[in-house]
PDB file of N, CA and C in Angstrom:
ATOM      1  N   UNK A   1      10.364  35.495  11.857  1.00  0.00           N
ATOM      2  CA  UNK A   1       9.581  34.276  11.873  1.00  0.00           C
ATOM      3  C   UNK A   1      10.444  33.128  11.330  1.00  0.00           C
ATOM      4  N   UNK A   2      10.369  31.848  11.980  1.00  0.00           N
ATOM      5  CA  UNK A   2      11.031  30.616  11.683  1.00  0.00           C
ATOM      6  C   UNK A   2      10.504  29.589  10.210  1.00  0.00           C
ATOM      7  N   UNK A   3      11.200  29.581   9.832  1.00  0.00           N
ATOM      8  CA  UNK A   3      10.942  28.931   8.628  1.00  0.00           C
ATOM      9  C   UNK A   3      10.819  27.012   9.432  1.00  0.00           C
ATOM     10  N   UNK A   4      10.156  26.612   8.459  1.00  0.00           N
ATOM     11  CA  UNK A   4       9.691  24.872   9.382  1.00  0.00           C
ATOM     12  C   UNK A   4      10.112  23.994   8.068  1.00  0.00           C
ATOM     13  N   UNK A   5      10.961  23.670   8.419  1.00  0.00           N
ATOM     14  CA  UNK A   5      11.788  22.442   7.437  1.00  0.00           C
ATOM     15  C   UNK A   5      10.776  21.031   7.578  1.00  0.00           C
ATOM     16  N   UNK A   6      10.200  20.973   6.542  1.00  0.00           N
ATOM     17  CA  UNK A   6       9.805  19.607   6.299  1.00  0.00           C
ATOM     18  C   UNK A   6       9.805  18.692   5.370  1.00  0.00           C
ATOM     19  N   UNK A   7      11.247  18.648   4.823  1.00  0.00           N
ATOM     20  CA  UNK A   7      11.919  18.013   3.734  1.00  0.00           C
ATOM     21  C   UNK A   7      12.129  16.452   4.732  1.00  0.00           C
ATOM     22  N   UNK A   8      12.359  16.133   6.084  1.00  0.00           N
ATOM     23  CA  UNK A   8      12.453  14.418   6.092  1.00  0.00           C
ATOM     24  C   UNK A   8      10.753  14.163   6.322  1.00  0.00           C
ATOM     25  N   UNK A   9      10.105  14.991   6.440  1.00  0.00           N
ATOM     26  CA  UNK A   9       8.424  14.587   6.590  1.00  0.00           C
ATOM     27  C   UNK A   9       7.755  13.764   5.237  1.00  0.00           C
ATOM     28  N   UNK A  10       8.243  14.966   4.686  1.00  0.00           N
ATOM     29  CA  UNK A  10       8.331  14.322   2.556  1.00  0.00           C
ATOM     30  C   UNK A  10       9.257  13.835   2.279  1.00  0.00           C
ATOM     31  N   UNK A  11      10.258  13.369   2.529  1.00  0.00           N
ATOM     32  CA  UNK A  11      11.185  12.049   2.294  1.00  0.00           C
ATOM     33  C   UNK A  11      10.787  10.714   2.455  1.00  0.00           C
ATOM     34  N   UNK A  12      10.195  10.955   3.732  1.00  0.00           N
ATOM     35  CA  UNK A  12       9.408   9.370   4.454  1.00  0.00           C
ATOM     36  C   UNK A  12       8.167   9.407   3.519  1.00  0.00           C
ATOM     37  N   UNK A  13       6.955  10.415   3.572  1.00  0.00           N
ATOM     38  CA  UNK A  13       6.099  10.202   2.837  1.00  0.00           C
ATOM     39  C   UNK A  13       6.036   9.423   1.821  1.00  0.00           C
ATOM     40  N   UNK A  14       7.171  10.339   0.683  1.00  0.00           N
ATOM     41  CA  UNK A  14       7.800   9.778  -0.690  1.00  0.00           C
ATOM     42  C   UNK A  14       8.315   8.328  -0.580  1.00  0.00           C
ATOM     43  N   UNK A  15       8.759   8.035  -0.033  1.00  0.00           N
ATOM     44  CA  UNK A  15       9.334   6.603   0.027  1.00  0.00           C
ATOM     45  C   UNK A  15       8.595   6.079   0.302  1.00  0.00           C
ATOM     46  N   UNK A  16       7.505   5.972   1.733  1.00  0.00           N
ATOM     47  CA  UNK A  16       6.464   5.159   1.892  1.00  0.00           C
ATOM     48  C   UNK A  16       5.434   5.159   0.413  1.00  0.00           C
ATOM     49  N   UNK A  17       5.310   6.226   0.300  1.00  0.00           N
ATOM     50  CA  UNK A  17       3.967   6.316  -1.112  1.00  0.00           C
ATOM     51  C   UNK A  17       4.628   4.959  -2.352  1.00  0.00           C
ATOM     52  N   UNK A  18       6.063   5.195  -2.448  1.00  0.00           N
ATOM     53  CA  UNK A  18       6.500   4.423  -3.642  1.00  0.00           C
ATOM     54  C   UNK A  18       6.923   3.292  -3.258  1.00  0.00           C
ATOM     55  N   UNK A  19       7.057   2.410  -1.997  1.00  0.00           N
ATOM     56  CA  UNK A  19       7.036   1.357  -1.876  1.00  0.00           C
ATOM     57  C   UNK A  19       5.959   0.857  -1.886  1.00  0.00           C
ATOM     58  N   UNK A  20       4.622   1.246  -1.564  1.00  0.00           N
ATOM     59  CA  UNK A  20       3.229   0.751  -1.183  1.00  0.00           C
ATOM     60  C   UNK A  20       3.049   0.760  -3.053  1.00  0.00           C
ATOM     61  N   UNK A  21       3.452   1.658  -3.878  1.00  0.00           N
ATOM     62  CA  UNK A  21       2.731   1.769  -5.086  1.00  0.00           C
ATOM     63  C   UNK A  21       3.370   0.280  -5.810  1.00  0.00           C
ATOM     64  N   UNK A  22       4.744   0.068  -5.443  1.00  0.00           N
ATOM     65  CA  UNK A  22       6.103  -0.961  -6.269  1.00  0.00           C
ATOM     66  C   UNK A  22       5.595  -2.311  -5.489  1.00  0.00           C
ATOM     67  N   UNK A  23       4.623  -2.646  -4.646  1.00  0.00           N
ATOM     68  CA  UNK A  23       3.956  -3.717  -4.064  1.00  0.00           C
ATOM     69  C   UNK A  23       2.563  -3.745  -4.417  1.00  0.00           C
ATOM     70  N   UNK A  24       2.072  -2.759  -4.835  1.00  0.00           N
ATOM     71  CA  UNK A  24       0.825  -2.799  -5.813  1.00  0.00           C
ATOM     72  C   UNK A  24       1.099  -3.786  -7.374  1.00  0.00           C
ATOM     73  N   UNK A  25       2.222  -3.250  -7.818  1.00  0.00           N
ATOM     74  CA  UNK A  25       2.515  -3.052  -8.984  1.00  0.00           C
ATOM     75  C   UNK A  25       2.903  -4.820  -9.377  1.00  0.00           C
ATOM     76  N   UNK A  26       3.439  -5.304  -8.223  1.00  0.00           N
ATOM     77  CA  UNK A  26       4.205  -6.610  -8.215  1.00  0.00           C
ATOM     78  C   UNK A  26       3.072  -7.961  -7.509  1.00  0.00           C
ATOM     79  N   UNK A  27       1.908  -7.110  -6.970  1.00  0.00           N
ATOM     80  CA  UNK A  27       0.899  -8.035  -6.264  1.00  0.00           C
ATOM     81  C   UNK A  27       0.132  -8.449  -8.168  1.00  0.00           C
ATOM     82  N   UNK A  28      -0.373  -7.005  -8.718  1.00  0.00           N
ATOM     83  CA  UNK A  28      -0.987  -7.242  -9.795  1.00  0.00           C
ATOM     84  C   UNK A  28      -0.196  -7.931 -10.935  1.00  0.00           C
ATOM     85  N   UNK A  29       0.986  -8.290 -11.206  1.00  0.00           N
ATOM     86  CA  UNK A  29       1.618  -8.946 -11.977  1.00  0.00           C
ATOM     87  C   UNK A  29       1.812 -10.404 -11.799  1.00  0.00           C
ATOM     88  N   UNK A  30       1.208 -10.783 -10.745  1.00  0.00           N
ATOM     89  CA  UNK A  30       0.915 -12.119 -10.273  1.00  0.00           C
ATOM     90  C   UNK A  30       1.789 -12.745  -9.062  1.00  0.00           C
ATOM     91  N   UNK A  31       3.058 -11.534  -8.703  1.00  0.00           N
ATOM     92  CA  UNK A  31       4.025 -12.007  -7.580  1.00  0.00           C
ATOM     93  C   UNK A  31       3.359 -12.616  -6.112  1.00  0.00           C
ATOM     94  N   UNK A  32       3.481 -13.180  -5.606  1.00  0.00           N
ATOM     95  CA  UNK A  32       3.313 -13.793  -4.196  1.00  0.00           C
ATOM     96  C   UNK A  32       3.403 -12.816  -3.364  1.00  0.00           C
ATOM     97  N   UNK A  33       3.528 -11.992  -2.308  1.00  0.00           N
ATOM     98  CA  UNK A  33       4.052 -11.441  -1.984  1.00  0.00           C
ATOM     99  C   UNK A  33       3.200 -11.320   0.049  1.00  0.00           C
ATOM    100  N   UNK A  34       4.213 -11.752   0.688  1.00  0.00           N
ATOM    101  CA  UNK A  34       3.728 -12.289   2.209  1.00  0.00           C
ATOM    102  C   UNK A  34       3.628 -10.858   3.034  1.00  0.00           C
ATOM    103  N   UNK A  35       2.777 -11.068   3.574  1.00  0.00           N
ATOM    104  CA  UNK A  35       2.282 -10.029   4.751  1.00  0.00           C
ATOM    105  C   UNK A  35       3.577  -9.824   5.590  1.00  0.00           C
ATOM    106  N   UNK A  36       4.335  -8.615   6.203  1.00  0.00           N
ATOM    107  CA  UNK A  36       5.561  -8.500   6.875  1.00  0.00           C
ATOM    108  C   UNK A  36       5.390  -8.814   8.462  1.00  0.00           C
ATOM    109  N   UNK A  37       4.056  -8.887   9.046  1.00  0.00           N
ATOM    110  CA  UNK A  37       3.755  -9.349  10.062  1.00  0.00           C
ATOM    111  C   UNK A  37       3.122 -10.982  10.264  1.00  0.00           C
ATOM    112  N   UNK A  38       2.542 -11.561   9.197  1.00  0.00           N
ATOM    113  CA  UNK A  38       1.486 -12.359   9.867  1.00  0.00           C
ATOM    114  C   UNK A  38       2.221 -13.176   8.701  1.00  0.00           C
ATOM    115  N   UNK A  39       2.725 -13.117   7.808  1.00  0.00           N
ATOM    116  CA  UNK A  39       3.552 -14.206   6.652  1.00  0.00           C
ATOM    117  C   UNK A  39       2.254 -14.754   5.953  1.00  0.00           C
ATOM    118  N   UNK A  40       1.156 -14.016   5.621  1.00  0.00           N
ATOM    119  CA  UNK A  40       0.008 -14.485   4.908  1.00  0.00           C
ATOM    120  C   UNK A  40      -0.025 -13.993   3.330  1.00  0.00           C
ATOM    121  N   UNK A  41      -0.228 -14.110   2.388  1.00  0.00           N
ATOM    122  CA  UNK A  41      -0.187 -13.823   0.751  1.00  0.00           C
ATOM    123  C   UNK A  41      -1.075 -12.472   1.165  1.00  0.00           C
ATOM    124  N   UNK A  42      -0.392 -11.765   0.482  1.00  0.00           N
ATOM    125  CA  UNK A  42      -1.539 -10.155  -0.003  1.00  0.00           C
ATOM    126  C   UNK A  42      -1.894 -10.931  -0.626  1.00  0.00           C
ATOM    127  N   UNK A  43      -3.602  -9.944  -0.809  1.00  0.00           N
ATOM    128  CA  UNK A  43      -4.533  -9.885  -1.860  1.00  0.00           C
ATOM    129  C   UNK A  43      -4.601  -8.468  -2.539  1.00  0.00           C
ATOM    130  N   UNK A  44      -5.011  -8.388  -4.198  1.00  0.00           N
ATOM    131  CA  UNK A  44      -5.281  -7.519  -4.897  1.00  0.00           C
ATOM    132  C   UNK A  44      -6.871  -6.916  -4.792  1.00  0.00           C
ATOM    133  N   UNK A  45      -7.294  -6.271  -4.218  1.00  0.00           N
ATOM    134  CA  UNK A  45      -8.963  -6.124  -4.889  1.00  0.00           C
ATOM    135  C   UNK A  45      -9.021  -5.114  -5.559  1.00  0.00           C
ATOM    136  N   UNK A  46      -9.659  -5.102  -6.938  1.00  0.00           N
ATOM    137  CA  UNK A  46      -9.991  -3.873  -7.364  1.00  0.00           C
ATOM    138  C   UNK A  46     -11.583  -4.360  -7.541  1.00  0.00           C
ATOM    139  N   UNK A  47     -12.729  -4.652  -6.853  1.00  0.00           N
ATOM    140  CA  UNK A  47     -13.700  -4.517  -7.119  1.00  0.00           C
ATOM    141  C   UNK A  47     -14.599  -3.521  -6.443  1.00  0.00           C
ATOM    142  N   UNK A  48     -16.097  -3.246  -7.184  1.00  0.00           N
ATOM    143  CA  UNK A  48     -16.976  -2.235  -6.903  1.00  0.00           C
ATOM    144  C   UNK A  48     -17.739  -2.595  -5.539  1.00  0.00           C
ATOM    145  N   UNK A  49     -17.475  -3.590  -5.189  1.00  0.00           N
ATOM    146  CA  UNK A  49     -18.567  -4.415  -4.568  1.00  0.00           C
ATOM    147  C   UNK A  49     -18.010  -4.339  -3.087  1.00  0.00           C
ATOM    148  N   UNK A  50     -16.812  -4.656  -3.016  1.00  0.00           N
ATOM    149  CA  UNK A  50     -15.860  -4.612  -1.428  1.00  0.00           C
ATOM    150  C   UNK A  50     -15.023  -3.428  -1.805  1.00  0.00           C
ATOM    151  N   UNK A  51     -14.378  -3.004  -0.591  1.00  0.00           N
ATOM    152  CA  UNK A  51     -13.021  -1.962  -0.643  1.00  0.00           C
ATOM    153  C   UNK A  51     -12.201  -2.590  -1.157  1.00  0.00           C
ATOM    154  N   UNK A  52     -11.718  -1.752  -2.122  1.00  0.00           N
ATOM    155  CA  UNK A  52     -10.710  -1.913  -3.286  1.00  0.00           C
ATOM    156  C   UNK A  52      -9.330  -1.706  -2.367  1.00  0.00           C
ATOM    157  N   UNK A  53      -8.087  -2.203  -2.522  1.00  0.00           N
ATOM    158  CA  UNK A  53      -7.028  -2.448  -2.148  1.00  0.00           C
ATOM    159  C   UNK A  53      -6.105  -3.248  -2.098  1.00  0.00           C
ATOM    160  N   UNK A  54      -5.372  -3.473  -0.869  1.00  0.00           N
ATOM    161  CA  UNK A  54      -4.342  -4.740  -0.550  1.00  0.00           C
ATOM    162  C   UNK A  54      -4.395  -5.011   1.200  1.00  0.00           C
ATOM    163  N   UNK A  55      -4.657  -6.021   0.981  1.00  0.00           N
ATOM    164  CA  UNK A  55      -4.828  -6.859   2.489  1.00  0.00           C
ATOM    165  C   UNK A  55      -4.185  -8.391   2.438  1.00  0.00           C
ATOM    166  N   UNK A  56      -4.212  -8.604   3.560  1.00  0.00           N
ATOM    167  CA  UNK A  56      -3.378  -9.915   4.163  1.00  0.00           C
ATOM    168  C   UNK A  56      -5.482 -10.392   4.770  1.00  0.00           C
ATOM    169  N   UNK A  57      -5.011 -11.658   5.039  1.00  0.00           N
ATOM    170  CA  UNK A  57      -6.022 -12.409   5.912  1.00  0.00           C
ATOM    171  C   UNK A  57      -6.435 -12.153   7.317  1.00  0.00           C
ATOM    172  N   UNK A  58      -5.680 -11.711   8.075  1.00  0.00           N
ATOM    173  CA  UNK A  58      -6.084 -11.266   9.358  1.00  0.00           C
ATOM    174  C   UNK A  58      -6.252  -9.806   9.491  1.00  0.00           C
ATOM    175  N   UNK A  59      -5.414  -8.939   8.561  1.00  0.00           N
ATOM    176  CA  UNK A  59      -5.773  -7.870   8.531  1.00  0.00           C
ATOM    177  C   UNK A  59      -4.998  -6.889   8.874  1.00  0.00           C
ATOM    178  N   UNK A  60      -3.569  -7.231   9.028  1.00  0.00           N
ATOM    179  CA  UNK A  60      -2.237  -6.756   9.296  1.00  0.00           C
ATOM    180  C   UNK A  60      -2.027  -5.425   8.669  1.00  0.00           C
ATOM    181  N   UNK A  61      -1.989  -5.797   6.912  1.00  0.00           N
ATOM    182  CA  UNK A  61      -1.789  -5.319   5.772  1.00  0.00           C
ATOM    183  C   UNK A  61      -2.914  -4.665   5.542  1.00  0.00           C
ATOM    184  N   UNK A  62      -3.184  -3.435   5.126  1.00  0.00           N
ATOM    185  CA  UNK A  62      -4.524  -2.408   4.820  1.00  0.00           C
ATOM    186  C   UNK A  62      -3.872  -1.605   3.693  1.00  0.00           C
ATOM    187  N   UNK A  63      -4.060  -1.451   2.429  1.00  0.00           N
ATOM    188  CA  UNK A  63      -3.881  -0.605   1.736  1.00  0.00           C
ATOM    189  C   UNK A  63      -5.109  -0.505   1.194  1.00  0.00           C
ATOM    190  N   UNK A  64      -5.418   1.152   1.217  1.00  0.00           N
ATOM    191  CA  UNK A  64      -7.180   1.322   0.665  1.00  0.00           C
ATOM    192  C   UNK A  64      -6.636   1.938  -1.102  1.00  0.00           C
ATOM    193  N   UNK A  65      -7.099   1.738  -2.144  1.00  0.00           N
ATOM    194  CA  UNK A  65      -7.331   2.418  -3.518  1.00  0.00           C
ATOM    195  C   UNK A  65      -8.513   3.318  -3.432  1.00  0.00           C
ATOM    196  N   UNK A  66      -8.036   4.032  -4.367  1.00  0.00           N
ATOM    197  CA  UNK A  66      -9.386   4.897  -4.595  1.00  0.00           C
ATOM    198  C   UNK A  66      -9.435   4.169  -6.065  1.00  0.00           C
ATOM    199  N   UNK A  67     -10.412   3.905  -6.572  1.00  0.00           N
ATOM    200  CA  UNK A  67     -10.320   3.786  -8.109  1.00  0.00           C
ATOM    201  C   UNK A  67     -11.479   4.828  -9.020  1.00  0.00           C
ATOM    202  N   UNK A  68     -10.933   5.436 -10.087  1.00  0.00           N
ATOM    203  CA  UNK A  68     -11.624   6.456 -11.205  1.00  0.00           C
ATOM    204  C   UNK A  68     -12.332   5.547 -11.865  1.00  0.00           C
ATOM    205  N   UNK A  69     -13.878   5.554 -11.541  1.00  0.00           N
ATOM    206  CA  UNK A  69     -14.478   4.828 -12.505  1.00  0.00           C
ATOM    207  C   UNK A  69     -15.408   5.175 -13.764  1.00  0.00           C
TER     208      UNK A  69
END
């Protein structure tokens, strides 16, 4: 039986996970930081009320949070 290498599957993962977290990290510290498609400011939400995340204005940008409340 073949063994299934999926060390660049979790390479990309890993890197995607920690750039999305290092643009979390820099939205909440007050940085500017422009949508890579639409050149619009992310937004931070952490509220109860809307989906918590990071979005742009048109909607380019989608990052969902889970938050422990």
């Amino acid at each position: 039986m073949t063994k299934l290498d999926f060390s660049a599957v979790n390479n990309a993962a890993t890197k995607s996970f920690n750039a999305q977290r290092n643009l979390i990290k820099r939205i909440g510290k007050g940085e500017t930081i422009l949508c890579t498609t639409c050149k619009q400011p992310l937004t931070l939400s952490v509220s109860k009320l809307e989906q918590p995340g990071v979005t742009c204005q048109k909607g380019c940008t989608n990052i969902a949070l889970e938050l422990d409340v």
